[in-house]
C-alpha atoms as a PDB file:
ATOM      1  CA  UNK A   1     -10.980  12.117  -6.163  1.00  0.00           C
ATOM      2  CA  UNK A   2     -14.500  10.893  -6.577  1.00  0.00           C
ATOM      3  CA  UNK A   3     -15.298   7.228  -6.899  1.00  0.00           C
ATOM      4  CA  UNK A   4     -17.424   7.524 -10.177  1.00  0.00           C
ATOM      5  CA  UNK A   5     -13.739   8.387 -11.572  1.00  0.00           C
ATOM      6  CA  UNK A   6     -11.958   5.457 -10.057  1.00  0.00           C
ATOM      7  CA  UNK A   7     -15.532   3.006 -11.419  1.00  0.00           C
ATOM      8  CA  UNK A   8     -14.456   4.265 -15.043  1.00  0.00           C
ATOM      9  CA  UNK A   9     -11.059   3.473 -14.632  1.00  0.00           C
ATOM     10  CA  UNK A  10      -9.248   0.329 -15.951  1.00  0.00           C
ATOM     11  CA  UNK A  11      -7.189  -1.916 -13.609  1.00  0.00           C
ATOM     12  CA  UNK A  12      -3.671  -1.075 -14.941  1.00  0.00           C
ATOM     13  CA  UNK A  13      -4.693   2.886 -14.337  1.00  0.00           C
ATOM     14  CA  UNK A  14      -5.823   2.435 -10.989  1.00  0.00           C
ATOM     15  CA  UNK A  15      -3.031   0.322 -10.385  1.00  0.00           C
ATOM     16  CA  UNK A  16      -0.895   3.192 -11.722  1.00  0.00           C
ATOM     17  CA  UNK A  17      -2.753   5.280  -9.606  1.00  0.00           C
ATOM     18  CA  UNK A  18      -1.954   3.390  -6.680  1.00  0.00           C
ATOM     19  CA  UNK A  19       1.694   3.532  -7.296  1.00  0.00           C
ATOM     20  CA  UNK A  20       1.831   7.377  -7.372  1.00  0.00           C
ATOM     21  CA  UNK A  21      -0.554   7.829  -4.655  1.00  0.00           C
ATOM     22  CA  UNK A  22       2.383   5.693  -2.928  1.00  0.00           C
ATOM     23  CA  UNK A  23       5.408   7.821  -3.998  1.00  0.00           C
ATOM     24  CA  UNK A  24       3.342  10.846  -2.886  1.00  0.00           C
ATOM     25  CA  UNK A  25       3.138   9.633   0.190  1.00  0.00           C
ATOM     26  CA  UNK A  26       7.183   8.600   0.654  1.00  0.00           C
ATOM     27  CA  UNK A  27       7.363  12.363  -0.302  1.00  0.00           C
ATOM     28  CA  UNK A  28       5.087  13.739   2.453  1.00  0.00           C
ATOM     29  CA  UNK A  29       6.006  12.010   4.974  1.00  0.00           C
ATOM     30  CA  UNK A  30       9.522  13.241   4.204  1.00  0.00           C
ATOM     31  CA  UNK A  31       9.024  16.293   3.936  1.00  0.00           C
ATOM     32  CA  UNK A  32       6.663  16.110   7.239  1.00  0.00           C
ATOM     33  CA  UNK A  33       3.401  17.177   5.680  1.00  0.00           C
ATOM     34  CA  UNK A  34       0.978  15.251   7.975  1.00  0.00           C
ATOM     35  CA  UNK A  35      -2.511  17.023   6.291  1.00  0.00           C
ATOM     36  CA  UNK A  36      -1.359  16.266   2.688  1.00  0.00           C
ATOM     37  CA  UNK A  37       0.122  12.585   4.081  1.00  0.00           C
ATOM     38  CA  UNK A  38      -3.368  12.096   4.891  1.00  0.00           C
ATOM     39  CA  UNK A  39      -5.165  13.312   2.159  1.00  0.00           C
ATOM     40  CA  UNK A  40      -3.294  10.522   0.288  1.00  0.00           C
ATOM     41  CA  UNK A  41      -4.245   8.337   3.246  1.00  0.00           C
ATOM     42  CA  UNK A  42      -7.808   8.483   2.059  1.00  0.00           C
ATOM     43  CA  UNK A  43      -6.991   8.495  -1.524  1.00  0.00           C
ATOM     44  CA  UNK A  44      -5.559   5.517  -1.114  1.00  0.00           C
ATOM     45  CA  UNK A  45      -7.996   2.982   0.800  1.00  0.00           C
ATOM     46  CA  UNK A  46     -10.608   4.549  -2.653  1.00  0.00           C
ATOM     47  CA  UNK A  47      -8.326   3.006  -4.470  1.00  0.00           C
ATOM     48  CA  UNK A  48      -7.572  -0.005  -2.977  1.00  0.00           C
ATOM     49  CA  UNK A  49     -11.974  -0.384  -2.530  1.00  0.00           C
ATOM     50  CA  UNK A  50     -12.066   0.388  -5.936  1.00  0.00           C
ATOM     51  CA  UNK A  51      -9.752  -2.739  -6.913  1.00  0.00           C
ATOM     52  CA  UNK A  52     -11.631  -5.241  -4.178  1.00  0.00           C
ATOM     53  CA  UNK A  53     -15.209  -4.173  -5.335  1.00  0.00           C
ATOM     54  CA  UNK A  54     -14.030  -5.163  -9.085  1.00  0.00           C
ATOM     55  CA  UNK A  55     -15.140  -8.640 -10.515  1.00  0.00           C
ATOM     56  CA  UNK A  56     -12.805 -11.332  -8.575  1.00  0.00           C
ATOM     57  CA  UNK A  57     -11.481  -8.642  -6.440  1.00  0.00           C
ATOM     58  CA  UNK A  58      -8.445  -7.056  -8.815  1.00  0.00           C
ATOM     59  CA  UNK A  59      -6.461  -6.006  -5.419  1.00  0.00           C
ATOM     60  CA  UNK A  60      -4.027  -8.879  -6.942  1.00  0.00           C
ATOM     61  CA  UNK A  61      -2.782  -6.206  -9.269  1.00  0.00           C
ATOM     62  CA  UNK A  62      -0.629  -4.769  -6.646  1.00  0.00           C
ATOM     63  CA  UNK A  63       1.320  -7.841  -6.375  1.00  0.00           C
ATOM     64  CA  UNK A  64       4.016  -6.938  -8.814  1.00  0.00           C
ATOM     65  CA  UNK A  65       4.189  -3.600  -6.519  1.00  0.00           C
ATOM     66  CA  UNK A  66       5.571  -5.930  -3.830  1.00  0.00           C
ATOM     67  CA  UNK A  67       9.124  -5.734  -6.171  1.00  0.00           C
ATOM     68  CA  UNK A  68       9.002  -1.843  -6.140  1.00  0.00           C
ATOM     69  CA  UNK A  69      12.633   0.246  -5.458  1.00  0.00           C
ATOM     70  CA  UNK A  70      10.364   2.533  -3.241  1.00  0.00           C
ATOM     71  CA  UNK A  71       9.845   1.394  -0.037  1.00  0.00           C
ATOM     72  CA  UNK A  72       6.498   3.161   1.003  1.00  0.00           C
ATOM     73  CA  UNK A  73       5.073   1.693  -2.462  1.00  0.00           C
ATOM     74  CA  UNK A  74       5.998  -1.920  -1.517  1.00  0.00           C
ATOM     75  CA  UNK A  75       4.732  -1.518   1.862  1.00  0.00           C
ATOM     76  CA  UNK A  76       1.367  -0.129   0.666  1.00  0.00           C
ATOM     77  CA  UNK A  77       0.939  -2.642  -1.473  1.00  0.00           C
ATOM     78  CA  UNK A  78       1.731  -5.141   1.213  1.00  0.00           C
ATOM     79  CA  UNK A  79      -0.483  -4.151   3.284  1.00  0.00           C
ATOM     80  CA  UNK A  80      -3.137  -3.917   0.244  1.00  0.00           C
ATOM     81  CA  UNK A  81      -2.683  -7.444  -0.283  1.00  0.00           C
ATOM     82  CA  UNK A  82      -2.368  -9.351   2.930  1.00  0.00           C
ATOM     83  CA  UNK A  83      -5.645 -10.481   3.009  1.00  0.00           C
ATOM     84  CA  UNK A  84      -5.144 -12.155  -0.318  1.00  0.00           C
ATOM     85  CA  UNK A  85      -1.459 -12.399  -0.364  1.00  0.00           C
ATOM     86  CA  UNK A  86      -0.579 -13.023   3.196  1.00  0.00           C
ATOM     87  CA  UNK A  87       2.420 -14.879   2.686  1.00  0.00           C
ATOM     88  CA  UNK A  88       4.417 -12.606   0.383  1.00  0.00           C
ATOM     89  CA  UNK A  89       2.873  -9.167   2.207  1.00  0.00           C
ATOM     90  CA  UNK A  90       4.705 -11.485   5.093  1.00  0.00           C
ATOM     91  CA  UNK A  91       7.604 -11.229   2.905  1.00  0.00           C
ATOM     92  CA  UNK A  92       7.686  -7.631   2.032  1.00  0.00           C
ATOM     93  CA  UNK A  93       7.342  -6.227   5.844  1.00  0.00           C
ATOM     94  CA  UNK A  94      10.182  -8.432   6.786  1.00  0.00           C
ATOM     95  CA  UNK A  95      12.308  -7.462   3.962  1.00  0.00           C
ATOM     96  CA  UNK A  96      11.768  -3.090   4.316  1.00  0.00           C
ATOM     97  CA  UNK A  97      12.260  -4.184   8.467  1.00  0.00           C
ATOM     98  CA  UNK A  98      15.295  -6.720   7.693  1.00  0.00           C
ATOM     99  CA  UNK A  99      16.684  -3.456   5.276  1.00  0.00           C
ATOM    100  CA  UNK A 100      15.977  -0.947   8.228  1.00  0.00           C
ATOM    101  CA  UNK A 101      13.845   0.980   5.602  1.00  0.00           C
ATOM    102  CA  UNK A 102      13.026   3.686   7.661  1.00  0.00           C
ATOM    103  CA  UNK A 103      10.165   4.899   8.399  1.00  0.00           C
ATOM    104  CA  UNK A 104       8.698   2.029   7.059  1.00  0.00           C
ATOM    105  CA  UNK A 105      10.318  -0.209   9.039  1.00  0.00           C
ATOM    106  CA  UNK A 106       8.634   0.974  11.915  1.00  0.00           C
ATOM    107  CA  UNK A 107       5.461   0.219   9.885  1.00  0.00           C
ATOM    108  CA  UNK A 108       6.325  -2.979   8.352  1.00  0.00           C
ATOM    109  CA  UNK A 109       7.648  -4.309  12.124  1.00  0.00           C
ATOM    110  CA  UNK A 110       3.929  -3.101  13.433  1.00  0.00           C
ATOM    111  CA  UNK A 111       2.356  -5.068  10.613  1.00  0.00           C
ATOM    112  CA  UNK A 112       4.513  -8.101  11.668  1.00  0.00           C
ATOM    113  CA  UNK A 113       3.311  -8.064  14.762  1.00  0.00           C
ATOM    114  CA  UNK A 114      -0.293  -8.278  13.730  1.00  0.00           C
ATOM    115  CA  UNK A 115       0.320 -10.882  10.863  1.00  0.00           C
ATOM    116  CA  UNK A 116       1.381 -12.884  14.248  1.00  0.00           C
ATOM    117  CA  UNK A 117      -1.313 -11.786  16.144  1.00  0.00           C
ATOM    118  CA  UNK A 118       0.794 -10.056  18.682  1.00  0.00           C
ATOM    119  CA  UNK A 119      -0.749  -6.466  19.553  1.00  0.00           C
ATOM    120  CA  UNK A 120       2.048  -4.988  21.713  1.00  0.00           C
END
């Protein structure tokens, strides 16, 4: 993935793009396939830079992503939004750890604990 491809992309594709980038992820981790998990990794922070560098900062776009069935796409996009969407990225980590969404949970309990400024 090169960024000149993600500049000439619209916000509803990289949105899109986002998303499966996501479900890719739910699928490596299950299946335990750390190199290609992070691949995705980096794919991902592109596209969420992509999104912030746009006029008014388009990472807002996730938001509907928060309502997701996949777990590992609503926490991504929690955690893509928290800077701008605190509140209901507050909402989605507590609901995947309140669910015991595993292994999100894990995740979303971590980014709880930062929210509240509590590194343990």
């Amino acid at each position: 993935m090169k960024e000149e491809a993600l500049d000439n992309m619209r916000v509803d594709e990289l949105v899109a793009l986002f998303t499966r980038i996501a479900l890719d992820q739910d699928k490596a981790e299950i299946d335990d396939d750390i190199p290609k998990y992070n691949r995705l990794l980096r794919q991902m922070k592109m596209v969420m830079a992509a999104l912030k560098a746009r006029q008014g900062d388009q990472r807002g776009a996730l938001l509907p992503l928060h309502y997701h069935r996949n777990a590992q796409v609503r926490f991504t996009a929690a955690v893509a939004t928290k800077d701008i969407a605190p509140d209901a990225s507050r909402r989605v980590f507590q609901s995947i750890s309140d669910r015991n969404e595993y292994p999100q949970a894990a995740d979303a309990r971590g980014m709880l604990r930062e929210l509240d400024g509590k590194f343990v």
